[in-house]
N, C-alpha and C. Protein backbone atom coordinates (compact mmCIF):
# COMPACT_ATOMS: atom_id res chain seq x y z
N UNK A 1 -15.17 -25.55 -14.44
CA UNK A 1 -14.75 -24.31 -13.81
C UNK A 1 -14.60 -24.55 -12.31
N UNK A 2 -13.94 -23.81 -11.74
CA UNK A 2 -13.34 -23.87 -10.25
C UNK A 2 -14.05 -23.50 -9.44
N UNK A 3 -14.72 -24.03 -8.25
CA UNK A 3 -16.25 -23.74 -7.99
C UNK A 3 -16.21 -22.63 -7.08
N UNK A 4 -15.07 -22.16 -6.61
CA UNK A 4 -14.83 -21.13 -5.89
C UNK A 4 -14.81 -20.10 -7.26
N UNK A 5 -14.51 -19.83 -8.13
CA UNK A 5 -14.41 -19.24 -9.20
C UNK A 5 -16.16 -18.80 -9.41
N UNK A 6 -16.78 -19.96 -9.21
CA UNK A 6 -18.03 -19.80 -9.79
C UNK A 6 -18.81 -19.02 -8.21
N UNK A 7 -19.04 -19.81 -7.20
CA UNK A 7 -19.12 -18.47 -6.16
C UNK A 7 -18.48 -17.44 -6.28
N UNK A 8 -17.62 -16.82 -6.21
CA UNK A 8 -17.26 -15.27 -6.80
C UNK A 8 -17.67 -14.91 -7.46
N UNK A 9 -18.08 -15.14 -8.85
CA UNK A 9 -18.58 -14.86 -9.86
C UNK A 9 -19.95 -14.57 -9.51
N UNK A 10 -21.20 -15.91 -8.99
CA UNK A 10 -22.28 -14.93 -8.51
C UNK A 10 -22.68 -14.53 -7.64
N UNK A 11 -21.73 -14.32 -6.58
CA UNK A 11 -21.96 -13.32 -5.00
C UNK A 11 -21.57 -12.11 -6.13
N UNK A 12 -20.90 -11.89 -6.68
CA UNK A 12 -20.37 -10.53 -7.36
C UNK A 12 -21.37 -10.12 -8.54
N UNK A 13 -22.03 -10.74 -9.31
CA UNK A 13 -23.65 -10.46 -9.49
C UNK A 13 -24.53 -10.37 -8.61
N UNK A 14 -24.78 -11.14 -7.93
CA UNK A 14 -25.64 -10.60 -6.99
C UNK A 14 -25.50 -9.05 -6.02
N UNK A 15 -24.21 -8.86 -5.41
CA UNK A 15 -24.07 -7.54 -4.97
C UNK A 15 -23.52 -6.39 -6.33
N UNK A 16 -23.92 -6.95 -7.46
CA UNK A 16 -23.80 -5.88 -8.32
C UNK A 16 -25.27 -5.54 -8.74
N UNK A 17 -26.06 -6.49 -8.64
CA UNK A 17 -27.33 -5.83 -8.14
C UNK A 17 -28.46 -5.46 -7.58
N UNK A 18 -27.59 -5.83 -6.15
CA UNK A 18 -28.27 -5.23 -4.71
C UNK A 18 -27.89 -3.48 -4.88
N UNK A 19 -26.45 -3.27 -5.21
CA UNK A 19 -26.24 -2.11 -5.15
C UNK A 19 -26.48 -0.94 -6.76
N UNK A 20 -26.76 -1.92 -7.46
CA UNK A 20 -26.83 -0.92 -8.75
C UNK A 20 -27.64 0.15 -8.74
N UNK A 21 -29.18 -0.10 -8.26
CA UNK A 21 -29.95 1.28 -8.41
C UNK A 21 -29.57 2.65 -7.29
N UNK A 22 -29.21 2.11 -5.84
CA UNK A 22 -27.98 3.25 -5.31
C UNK A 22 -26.85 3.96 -5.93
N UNK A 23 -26.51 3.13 -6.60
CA UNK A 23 -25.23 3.85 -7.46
C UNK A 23 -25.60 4.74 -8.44
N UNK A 24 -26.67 4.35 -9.12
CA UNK A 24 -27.12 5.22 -10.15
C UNK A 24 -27.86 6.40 -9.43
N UNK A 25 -28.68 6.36 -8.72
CA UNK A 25 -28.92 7.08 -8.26
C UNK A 25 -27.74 8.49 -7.53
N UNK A 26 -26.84 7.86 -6.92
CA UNK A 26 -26.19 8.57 -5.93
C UNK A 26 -25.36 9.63 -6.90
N UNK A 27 -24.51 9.03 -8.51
CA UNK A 27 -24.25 9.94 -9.04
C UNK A 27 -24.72 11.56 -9.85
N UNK A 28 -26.26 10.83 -9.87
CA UNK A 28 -27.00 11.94 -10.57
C UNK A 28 -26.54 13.30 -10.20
N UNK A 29 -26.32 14.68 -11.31
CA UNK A 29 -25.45 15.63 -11.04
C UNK A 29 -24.36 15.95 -10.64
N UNK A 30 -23.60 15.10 -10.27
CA UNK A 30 -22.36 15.25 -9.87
C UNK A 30 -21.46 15.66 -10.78
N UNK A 31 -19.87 15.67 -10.59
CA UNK A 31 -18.89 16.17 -11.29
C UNK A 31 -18.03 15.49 -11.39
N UNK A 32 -17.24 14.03 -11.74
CA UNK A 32 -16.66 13.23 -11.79
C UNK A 32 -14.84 13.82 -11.38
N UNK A 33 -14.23 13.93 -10.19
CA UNK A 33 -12.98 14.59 -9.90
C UNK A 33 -11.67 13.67 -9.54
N UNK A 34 -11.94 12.39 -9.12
CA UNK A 34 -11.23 11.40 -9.57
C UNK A 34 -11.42 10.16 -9.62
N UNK A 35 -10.27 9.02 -8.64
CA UNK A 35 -10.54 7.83 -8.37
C UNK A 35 -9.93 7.41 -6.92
N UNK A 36 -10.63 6.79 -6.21
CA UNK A 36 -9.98 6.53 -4.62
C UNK A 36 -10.22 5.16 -4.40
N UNK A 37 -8.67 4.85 -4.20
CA UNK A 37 -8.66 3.13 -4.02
C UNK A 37 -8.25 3.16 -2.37
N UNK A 38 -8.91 1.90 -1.70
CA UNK A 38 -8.99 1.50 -0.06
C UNK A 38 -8.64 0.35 -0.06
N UNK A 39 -7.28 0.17 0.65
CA UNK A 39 -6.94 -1.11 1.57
C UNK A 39 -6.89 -1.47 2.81
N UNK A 40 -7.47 -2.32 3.01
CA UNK A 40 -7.59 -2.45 4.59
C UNK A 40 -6.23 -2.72 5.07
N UNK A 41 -5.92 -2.67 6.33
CA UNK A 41 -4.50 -3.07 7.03
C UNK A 41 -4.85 -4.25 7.91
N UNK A 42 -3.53 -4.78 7.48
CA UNK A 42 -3.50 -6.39 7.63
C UNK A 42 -3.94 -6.46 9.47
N UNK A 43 -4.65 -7.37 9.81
CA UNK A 43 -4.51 -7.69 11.41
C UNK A 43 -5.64 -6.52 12.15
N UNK A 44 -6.05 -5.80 11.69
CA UNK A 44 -7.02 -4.57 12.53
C UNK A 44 -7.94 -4.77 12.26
N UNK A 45 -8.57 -6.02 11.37
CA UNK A 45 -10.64 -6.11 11.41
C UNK A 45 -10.76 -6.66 12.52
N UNK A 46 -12.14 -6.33 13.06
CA UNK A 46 -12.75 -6.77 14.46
C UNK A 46 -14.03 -6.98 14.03
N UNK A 47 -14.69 -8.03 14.02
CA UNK A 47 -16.07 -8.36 13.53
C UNK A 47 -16.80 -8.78 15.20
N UNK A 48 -17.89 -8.33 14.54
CA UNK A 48 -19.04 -8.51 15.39
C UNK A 48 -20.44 -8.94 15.22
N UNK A 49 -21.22 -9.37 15.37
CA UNK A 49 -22.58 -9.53 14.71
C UNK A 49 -22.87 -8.36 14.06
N UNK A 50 -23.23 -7.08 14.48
CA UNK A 50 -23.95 -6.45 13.80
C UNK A 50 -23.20 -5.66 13.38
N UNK A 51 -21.90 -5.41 13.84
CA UNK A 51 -20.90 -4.46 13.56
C UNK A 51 -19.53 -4.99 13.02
N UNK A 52 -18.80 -4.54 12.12
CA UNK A 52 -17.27 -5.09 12.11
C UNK A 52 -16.22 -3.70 11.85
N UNK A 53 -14.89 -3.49 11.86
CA UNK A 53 -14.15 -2.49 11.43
C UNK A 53 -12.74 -2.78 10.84
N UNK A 54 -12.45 -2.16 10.18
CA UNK A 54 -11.05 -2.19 10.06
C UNK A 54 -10.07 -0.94 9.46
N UNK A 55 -8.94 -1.26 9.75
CA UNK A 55 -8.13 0.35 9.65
C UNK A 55 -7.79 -0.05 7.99
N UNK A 56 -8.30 1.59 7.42
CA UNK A 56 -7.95 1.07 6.15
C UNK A 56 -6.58 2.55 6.06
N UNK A 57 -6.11 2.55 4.83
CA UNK A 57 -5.16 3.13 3.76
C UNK A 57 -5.66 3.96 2.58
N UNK A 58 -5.61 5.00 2.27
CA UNK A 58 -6.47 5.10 0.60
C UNK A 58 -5.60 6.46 0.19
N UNK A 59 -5.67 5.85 -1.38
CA UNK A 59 -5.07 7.17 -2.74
C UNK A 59 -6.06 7.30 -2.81
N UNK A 60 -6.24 9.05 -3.04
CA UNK A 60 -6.96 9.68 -3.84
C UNK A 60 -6.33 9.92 -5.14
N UNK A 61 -6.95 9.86 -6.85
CA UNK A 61 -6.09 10.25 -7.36
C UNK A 61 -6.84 10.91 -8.21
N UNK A 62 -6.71 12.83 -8.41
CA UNK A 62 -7.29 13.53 -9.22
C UNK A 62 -7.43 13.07 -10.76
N UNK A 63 -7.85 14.23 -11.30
CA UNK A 63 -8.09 13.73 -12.54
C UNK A 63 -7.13 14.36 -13.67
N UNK A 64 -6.48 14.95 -12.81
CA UNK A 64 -5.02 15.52 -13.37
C UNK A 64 -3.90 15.07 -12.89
N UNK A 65 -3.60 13.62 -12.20
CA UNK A 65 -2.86 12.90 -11.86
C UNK A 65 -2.64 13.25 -10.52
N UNK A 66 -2.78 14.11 -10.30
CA UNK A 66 -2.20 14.39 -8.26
C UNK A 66 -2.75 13.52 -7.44
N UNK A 67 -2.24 13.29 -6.42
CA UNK A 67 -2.69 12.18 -5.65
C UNK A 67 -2.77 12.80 -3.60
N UNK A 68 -3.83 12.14 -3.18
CA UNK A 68 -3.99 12.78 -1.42
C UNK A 68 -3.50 11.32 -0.76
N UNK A 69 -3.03 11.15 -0.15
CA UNK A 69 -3.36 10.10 0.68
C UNK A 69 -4.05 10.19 2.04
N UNK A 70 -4.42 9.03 2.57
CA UNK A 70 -5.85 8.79 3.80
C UNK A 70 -5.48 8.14 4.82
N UNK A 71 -5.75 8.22 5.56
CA UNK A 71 -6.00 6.99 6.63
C UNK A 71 -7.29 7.21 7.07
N UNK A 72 -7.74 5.97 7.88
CA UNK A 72 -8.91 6.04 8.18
C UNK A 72 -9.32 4.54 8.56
N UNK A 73 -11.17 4.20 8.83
CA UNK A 73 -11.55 3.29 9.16
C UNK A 73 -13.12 2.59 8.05
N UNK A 74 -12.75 1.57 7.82
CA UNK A 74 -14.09 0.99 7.04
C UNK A 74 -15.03 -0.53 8.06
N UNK A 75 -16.32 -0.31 7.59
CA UNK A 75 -16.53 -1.19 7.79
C UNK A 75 -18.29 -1.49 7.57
N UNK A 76 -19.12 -1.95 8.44
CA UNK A 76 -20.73 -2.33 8.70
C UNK A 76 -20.84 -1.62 10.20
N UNK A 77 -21.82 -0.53 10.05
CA UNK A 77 -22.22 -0.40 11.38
C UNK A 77 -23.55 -0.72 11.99
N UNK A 78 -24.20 -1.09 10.85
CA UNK A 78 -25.36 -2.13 11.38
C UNK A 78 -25.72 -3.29 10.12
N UNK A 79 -25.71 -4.57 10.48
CA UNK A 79 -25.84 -5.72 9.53
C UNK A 79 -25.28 -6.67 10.12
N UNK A 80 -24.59 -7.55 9.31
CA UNK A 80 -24.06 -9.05 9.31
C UNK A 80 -22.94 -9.49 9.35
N UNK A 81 -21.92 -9.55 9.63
CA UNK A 81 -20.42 -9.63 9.19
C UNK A 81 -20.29 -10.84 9.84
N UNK A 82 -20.38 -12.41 8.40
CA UNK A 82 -19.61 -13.38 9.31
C UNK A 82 -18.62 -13.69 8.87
N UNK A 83 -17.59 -13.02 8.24
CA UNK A 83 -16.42 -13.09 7.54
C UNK A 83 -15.32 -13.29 8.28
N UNK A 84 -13.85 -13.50 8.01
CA UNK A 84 -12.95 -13.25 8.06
C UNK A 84 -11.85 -13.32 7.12
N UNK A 85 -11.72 -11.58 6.50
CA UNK A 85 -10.96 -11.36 5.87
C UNK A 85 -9.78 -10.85 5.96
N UNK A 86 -8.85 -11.69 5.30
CA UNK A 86 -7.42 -11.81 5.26
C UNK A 86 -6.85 -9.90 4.91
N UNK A 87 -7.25 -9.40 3.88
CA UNK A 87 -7.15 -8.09 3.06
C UNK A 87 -8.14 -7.84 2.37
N UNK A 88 -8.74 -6.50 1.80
CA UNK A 88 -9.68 -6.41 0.87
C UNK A 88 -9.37 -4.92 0.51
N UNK A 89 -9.43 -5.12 -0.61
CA UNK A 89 -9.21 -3.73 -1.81
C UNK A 89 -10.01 -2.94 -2.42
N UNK A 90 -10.96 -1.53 -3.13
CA UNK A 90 -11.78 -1.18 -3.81
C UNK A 90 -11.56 0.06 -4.01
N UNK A 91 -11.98 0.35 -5.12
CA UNK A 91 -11.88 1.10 -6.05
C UNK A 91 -13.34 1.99 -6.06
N UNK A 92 -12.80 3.39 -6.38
CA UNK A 92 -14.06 3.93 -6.50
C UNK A 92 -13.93 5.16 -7.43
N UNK A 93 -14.99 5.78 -7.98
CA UNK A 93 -14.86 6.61 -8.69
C UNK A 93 -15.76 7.73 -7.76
N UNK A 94 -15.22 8.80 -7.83
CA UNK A 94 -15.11 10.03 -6.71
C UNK A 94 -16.15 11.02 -7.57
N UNK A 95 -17.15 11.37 -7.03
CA UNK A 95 -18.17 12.60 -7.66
C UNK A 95 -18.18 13.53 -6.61
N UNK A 96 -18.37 15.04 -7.36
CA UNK A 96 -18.49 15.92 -6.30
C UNK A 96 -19.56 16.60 -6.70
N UNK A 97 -20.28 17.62 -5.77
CA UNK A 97 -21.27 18.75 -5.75
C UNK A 97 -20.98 19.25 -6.72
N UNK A 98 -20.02 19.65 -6.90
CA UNK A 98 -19.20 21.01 -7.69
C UNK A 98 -18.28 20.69 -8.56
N UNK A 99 -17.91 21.41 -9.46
CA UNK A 99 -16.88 21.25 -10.44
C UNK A 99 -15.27 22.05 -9.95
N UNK A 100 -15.78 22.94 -8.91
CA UNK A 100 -14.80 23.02 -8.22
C UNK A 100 -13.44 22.61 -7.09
N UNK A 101 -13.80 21.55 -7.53
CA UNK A 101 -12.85 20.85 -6.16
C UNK A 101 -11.15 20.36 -6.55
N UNK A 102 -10.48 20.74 -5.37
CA UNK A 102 -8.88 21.22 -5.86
C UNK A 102 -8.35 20.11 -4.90
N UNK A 103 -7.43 19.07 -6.13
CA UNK A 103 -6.69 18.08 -5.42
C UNK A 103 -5.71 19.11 -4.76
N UNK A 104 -5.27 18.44 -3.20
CA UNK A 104 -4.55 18.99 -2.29
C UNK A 104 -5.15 19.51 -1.25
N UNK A 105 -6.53 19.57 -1.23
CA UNK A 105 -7.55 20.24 -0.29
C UNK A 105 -7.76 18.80 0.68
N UNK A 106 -7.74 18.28 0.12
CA UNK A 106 -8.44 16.84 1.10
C UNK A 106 -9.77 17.15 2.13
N UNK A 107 -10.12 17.27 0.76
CA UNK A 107 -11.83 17.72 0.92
C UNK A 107 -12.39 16.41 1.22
N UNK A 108 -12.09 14.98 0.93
CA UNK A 108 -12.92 14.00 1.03
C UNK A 108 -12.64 13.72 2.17
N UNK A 109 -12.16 14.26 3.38
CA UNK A 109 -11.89 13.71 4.72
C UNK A 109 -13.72 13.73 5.12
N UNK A 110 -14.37 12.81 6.03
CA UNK A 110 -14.80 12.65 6.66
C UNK A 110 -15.82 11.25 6.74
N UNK A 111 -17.11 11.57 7.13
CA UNK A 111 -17.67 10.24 7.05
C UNK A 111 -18.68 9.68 6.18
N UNK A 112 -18.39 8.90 5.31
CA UNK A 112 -19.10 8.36 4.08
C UNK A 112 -20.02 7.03 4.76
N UNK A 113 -21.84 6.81 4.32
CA UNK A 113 -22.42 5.76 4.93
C UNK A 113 -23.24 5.33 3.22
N UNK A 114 -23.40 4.56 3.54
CA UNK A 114 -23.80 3.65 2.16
C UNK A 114 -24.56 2.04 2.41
N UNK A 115 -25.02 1.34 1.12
CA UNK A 115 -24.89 0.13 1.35
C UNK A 115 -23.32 -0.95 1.22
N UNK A 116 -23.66 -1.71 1.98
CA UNK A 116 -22.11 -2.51 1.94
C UNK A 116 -22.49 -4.32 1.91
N UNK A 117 -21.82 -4.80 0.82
CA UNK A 117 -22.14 -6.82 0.72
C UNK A 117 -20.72 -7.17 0.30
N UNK A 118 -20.53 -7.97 1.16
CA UNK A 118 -19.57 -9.00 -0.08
C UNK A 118 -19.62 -10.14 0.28
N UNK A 119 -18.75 -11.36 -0.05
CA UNK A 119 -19.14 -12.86 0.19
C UNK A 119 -17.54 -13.35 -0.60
N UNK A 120 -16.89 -13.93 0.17
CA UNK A 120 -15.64 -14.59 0.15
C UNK A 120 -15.24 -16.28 0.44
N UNK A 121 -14.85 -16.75 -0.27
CA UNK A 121 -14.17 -18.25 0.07
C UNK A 121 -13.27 -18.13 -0.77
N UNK A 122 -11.87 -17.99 -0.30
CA UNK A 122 -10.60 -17.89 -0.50
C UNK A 122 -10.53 -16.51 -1.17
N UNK A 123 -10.52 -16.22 -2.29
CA UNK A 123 -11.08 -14.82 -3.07
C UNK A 123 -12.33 -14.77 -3.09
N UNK A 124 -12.84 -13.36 -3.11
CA UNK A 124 -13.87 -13.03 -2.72
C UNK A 124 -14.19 -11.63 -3.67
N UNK A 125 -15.66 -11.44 -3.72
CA UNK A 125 -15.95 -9.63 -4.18
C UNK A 125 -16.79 -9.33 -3.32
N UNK A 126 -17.00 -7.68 -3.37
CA UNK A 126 -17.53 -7.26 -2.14
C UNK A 126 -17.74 -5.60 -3.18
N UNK A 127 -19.16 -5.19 -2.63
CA UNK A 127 -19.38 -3.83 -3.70
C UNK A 127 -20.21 -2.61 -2.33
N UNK A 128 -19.98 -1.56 -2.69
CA UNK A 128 -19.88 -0.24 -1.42
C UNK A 128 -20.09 0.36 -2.47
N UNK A 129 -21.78 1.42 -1.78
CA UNK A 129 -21.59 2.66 -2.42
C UNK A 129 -21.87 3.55 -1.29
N UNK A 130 -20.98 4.58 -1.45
CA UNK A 130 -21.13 5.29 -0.29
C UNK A 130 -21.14 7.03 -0.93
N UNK A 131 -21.96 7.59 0.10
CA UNK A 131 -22.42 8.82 -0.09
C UNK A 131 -21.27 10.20 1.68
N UNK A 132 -20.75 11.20 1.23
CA UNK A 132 -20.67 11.70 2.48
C UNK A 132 -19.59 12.82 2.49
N UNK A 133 -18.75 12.85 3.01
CA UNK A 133 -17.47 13.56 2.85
C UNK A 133 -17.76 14.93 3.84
N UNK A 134 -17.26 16.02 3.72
CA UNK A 134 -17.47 16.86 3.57
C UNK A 134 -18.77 18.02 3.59
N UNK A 135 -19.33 18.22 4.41
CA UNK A 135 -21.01 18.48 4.25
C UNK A 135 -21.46 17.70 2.94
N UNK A 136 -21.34 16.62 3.53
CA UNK A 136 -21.95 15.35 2.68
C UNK A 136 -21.70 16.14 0.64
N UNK A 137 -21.24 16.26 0.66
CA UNK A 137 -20.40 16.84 -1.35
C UNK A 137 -20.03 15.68 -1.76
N UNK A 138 -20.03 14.76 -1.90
CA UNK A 138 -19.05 13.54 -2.47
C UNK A 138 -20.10 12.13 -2.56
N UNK A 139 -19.61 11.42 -3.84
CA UNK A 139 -20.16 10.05 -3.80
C UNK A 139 -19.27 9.30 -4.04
N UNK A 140 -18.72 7.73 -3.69
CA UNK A 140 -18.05 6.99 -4.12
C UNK A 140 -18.93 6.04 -4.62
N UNK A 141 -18.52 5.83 -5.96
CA UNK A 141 -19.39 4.33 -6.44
C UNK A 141 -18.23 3.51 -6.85
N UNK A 142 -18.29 2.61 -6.92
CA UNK A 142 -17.87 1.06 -7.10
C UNK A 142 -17.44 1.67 -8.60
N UNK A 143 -16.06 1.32 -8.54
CA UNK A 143 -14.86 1.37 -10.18
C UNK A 143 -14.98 -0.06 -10.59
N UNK A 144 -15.12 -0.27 -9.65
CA UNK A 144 -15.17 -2.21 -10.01
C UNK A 144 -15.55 -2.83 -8.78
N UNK A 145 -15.80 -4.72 -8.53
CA UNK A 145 -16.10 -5.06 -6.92
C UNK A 145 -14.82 -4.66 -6.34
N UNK A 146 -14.68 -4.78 -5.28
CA UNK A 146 -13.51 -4.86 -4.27
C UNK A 146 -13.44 -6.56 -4.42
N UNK A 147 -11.81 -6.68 -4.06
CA UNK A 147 -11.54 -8.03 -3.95
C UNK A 147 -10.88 -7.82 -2.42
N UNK A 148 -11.54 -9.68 -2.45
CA UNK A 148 -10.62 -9.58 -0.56
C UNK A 148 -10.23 -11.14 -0.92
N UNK A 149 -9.65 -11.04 0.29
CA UNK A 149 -9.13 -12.66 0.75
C UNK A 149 -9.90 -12.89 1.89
N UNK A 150 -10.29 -14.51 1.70
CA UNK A 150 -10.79 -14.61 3.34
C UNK A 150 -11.66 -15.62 3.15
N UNK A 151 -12.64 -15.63 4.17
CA UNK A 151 -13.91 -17.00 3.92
C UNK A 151 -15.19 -16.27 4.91
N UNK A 152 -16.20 -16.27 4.40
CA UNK A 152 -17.25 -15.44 4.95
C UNK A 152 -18.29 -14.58 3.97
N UNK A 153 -19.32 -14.06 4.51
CA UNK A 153 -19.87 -13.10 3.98
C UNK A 153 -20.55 -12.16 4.74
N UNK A 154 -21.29 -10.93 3.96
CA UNK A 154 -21.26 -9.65 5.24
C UNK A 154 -21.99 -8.58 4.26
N UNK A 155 -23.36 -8.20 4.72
CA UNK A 155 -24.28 -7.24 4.18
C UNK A 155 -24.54 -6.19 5.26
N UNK A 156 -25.24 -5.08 5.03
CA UNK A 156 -25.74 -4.29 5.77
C UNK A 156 -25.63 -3.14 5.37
N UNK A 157 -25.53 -2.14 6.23
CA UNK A 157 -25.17 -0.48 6.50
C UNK A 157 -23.85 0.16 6.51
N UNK A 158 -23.00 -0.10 5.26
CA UNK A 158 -21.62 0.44 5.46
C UNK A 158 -21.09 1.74 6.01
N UNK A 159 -19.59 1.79 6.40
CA UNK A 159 -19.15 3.34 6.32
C UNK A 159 -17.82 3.41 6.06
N UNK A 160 -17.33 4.40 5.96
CA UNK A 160 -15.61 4.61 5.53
C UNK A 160 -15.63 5.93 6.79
N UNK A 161 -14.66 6.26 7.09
CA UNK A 161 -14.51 7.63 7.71
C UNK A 161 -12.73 7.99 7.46
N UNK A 162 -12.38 8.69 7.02
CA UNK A 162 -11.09 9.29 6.14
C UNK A 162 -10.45 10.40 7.28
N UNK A 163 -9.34 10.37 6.76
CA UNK A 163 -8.28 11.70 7.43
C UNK A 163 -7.29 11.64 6.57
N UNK A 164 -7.08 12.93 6.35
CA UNK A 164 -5.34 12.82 5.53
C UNK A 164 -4.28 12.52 6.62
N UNK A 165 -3.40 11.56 6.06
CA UNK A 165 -2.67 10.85 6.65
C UNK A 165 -1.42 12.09 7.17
């Protein structure tokens, strides 16, 4: 097997369970309302020791097919970032307070903080669960890892912060 294959494989166990008991936790009671995928934009990460950022992109997509779109910023605002990644992608599955929540509202605008790991050589996974939105109403957990490109790795104190585009 391809030994970069095999690092991916267990950096992506391992941050599947650094973050598993957060995740479980964070959904308890919630209301499952869709799915929100994040891409970073090419050329805008800025890493730092304890800090890194980058401008991301994101669909929201209800659970009746409608879709919000985002802009916004992701990244570590306190931890490790010795990465440099090319792009990175993730998927999340969207919980709310309430069973009430109406795609087109772009209710998930604001600032989501969580744990954040990933670990890259050439392809890479990387897993975020983040809690926040909206007088904090919303959880994103991990649909799957995020994949990136790049060479590095990077733990700590994540965040996302959203705007409808």
């Amino acid at each position: 097997m391809n030994p970069n294959k095999i690092f991916t494989i267990a950096i992506g166990m391992i941050c599947a369970m650094f973050l598993s008991v957060p995740a479980l936790y964070a959904g308890d009671g919630g209301v499952k309302v869709g799915t929100l995928v994040i891409k970073t934009v090419a050329g805008t990460r800025h890493n730092l020791l304890i800090k890194s950022s980058s401008d991301v992109v994101a669909t929201f997509k209800g659970e009746g097919g409608e879709t919000e779109e985002y802009i916004g910023e992701m990244g570590i605002g306190f931890g490790v970032d010795l990465s440099l990644k090319k792009k990175e992608t993730i998927g999340y599955v969207v919980f709310s307070a309430s069973s009430d929540y109406k795609t087109g509202s772009y209710a998930l605008q604001g600032k989501y903080y969580g744990a954040d790991a990933s670990a890259t050589l050439g392809a890479g996974a990387s897993a975020k669960v983040l809690v926040g939105g909206f007088e904090k109403s919303f959880t994103l957990q991990p649909l799957m890892l995020g994949a990136n490109e790049g060479v590095g790795a990077a733990a700590g104190l994540g965040y996302l912060f959203l705007q409808k585009k």
